[in-house]
Protein backbone atom coordinates (compact mmCIF):
# COMPACT_ATOMS: atom_id res chain seq x y z
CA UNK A 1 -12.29 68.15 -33.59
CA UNK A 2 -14.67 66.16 -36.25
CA UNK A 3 -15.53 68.75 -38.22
CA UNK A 4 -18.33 68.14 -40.53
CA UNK A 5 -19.50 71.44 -41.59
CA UNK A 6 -18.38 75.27 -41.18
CA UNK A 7 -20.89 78.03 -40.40
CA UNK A 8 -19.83 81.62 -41.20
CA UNK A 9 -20.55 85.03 -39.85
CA UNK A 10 -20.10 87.88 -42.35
CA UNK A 11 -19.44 91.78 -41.56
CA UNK A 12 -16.05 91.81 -40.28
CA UNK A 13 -15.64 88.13 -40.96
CA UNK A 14 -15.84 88.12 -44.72
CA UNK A 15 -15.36 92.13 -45.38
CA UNK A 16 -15.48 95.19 -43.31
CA UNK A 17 -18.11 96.63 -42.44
CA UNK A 18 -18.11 99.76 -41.15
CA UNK A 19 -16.56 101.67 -44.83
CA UNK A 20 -19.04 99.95 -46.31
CA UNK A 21 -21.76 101.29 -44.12
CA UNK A 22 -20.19 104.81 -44.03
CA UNK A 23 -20.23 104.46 -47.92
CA UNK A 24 -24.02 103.55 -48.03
CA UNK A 25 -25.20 106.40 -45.44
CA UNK A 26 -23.50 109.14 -47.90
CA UNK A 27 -25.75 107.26 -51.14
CA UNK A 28 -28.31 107.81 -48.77
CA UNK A 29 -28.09 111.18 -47.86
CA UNK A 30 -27.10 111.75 -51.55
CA UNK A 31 -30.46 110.45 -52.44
CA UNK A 32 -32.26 111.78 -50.36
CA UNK A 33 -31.28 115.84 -51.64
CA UNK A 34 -31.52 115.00 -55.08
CA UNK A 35 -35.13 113.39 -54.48
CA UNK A 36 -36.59 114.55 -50.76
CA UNK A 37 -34.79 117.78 -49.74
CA UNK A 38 -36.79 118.51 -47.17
CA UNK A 39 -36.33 115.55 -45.56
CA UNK A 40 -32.32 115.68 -46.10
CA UNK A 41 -32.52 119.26 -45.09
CA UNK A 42 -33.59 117.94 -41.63
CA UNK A 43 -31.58 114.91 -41.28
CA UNK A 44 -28.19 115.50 -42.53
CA UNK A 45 -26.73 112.12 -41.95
CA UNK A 46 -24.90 112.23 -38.25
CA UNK A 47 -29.41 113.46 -37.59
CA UNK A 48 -29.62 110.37 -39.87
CA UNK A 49 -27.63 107.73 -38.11
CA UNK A 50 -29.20 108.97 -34.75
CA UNK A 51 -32.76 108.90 -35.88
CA UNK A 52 -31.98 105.59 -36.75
CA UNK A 53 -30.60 104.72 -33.14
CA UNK A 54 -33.52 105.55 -31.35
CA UNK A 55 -35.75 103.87 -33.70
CA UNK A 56 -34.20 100.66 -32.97
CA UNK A 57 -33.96 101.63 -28.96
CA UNK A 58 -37.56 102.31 -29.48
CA UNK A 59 -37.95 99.37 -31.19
CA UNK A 60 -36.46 95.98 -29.22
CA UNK A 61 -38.98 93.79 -30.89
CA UNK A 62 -37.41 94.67 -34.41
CA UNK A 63 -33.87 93.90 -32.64
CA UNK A 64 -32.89 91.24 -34.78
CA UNK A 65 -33.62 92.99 -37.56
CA UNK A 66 -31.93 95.72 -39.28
CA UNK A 67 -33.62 95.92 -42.74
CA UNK A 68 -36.81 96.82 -40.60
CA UNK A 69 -35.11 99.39 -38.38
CA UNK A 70 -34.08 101.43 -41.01
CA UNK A 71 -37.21 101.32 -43.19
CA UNK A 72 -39.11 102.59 -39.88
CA UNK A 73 -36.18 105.28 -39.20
CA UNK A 74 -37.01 106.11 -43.45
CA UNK A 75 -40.83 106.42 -42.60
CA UNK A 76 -39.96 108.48 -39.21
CA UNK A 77 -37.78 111.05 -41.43
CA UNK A 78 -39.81 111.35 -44.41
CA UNK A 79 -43.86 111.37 -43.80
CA UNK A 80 -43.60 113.87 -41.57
CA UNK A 81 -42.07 116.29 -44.64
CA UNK A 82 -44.84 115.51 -46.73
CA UNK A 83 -43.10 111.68 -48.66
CA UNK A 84 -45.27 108.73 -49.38
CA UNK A 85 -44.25 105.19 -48.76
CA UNK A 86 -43.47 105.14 -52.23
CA UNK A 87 -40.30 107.10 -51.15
CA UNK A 88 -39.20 105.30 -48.24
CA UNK A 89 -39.02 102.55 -50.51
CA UNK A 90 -36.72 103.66 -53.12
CA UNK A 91 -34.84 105.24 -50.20
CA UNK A 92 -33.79 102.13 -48.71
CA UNK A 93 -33.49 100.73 -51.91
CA UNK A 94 -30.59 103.26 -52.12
CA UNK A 95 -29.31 102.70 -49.11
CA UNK A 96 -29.59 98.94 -49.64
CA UNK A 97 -27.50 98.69 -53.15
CA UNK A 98 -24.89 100.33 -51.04
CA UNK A 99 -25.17 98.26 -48.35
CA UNK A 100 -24.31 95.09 -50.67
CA UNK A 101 -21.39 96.51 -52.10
CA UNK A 102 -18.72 95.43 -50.15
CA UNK A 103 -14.48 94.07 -50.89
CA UNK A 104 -14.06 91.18 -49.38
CA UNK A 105 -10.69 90.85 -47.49
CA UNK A 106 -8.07 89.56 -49.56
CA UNK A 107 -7.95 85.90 -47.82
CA UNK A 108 -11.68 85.46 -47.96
CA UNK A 109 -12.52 83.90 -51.12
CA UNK A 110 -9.81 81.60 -51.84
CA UNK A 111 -10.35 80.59 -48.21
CA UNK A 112 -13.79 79.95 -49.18
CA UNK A 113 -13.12 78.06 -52.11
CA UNK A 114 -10.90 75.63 -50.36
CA UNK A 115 -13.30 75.27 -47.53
CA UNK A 116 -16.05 74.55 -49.81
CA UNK A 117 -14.09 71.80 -51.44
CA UNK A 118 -14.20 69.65 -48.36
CA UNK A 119 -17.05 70.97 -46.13
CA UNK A 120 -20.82 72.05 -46.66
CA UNK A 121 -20.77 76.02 -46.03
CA UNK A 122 -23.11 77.68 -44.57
CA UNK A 123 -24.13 81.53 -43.10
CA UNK A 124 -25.68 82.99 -39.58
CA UNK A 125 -25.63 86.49 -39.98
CA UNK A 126 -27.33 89.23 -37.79
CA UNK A 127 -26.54 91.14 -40.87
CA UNK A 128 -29.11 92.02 -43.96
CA UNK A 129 -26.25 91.44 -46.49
CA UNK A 130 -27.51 90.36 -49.59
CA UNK A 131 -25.16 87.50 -50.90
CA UNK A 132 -26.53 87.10 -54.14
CA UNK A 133 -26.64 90.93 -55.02
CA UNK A 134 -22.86 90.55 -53.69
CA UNK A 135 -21.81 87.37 -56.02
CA UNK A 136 -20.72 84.95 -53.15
CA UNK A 137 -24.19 82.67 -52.46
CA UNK A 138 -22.76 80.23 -54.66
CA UNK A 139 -20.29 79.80 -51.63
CA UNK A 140 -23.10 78.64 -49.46
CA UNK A 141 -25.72 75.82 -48.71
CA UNK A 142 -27.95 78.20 -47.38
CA UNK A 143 -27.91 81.47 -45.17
CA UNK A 144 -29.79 81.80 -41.91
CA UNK A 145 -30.65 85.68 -41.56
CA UNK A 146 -31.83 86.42 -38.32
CA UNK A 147 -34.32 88.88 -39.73
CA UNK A 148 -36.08 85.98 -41.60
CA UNK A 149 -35.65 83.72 -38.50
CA UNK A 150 -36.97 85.82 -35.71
CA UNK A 151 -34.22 85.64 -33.45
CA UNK A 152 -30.13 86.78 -33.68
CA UNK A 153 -27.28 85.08 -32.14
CA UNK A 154 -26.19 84.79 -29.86
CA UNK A 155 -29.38 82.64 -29.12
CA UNK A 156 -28.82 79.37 -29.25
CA UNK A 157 -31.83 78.89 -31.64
CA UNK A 158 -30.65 80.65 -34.08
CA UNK A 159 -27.55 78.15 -34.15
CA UNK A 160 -29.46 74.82 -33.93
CA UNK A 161 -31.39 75.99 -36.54
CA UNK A 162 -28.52 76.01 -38.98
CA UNK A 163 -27.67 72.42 -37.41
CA UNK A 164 -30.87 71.21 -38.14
CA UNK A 165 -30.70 72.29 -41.86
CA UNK A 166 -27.05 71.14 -42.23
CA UNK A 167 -28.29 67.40 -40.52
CA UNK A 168 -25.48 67.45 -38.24
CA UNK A 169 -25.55 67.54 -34.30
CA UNK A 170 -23.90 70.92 -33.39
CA UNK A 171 -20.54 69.90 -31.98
CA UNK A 172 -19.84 68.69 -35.85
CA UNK A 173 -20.46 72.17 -37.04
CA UNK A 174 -17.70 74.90 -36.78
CA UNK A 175 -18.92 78.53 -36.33
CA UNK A 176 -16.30 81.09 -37.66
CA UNK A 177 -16.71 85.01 -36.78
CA UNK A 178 -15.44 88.06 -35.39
CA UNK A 179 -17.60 88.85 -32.53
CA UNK A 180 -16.58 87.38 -29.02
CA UNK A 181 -20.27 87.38 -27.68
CA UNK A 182 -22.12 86.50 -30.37
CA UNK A 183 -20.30 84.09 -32.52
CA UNK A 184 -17.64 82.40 -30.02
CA UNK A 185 -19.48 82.65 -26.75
CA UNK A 186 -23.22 82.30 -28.44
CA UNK A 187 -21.52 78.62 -30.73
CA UNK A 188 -19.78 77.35 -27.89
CA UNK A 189 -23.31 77.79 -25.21
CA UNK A 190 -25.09 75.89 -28.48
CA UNK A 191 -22.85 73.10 -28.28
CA UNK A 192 -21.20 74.17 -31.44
CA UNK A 193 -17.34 74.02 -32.56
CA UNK A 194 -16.04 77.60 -32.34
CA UNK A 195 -13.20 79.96 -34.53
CA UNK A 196 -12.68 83.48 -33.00
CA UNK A 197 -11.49 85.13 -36.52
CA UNK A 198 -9.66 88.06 -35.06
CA UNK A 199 -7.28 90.96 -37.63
CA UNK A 200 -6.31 93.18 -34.68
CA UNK A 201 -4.12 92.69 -31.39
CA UNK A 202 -6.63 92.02 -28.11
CA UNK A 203 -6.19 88.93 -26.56
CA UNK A 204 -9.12 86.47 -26.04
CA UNK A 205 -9.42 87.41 -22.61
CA UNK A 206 -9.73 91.29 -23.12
CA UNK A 207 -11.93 90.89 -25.59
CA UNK A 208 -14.18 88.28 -23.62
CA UNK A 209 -16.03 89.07 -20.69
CA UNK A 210 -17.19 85.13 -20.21
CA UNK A 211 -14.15 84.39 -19.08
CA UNK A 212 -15.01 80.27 -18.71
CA UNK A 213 -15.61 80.10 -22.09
CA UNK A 214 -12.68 80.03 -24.93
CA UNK A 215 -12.84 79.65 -28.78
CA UNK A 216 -11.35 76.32 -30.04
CA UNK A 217 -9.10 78.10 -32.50
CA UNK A 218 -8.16 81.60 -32.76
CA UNK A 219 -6.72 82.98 -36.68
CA UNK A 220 -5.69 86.33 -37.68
CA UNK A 221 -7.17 85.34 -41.26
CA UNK A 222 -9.06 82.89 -43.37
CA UNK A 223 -6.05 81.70 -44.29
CA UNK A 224 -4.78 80.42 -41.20
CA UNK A 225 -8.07 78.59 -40.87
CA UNK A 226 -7.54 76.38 -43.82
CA UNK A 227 -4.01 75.57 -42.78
CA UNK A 228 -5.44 74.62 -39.52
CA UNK A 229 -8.35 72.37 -40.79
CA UNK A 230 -5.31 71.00 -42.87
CA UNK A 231 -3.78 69.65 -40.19
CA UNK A 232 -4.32 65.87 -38.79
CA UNK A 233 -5.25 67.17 -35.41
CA UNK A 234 -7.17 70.91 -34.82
CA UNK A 235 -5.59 72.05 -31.54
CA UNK A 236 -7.46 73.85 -28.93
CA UNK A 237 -6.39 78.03 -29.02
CA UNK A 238 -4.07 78.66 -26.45
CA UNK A 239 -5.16 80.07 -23.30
């Protein structure tokens, strides 16, 4: 493969996400008794989490982004109990600190660094991770939200639109994530270079349900990426 550039996906790529997430809904619900107890009376957060579900089931034009879906699930749960706007914004600003306080796994960052020594890195991220209130945009040419963009992966837009950016057609840019659909399947339909990052034991084809379509490397860590990109020839994942 000439590889030219890497794109990255973040949650479960870069960190896990769902402690920090778990994390970030108790900061929530501990705001939320100290300053709107009527409010946290009523949604406890499991009635939390599933207010916010069905605002974003209610909601497909806000699909692509999650920032929005929970400041409508704050307004939904508070203005009815008698809060202002004023409150749903230091709610989610709450909510949000905790959000951005994640731990990295352990082969992330000096992955990064070595990456970033010989390739321009970039981010796609359905995500509203914050990377400067987390330290790593420093990592990074730029990162493509899909809140600020208007569309997630795995559109292809969405992925030609970090091409575009990085000047480089789209089979010289490697996307590297967790997801089957959205990063491997959604790169490879772009015409991009693809890197199924996966920590746990399914196989590429149980985890895939585009069976035609196969990442062109598959790692167990950052780590293994780098050694990989190391090598004179990147060979394709095995089957």
């Amino acid at each position: 493969m000439r590889i030219r550039a890497i794109t990255f996906d973040l949650d479960d790529t870069l960190w896990p996400i769902e402690p920090v997430m778990l994390r970030a809904e108790r900061q929530l619900d501990a705001w939320l008794r100290t300053n709107c107890p009527r409010t946290a009376a009523a949604y406890p957060v499991e009635a939390m989490r599933a207010l916010r579900n069905r605002v974003a089931d209610e909601n497909p034009q806000i699909a692509h982004d999650f920032s929005a879906q929970r400041r409508l699930s704050l307004r939904a749960a508070l203005l009815p109990h008698g809060y202002c706007d004023d409150h749903v914004d230091a709610a989610f600003a709450a909510f949000y600190a905790e959000r951005n306080r994640v731990e990295c796994y352990t082969d992330a960052l000096p992955a990064l660094t070595q990456l970033g020594t010989r390739y321009p890195l970039a981010v796609i991220t359905n995500g509203n991770a914050d990377l400067g209130a987390i330290g790593l945009a420093a990592h990074f040419r730029f990162t493509l939200h899909a809140s600020a963009f208007g569309t997630a992966k795995p559109a292809a837009d969405i992925f030609h639109a970090a091409c575009e950016r990085l000047e480089l057609a789209p089979d010289e840019v490697l996307h590297v994530g967790d997801d089957a659909e959205l990063d491997v399947i959604g790169a490879h339909r772009a015409g991009l270079r693809s890197v199924w990052l996966h920590r746990g034991a399914t196989s590429w084809t149980e985890a895939s349900r585009q069976s035609e379509v196969h990442p062109d490397l598959i790692v167990r860590n950052l780590a293994e990426l780098v050694d990989a990109l190391e090598e004179p020839v990147v060979r394709a994942a095995a089957r």
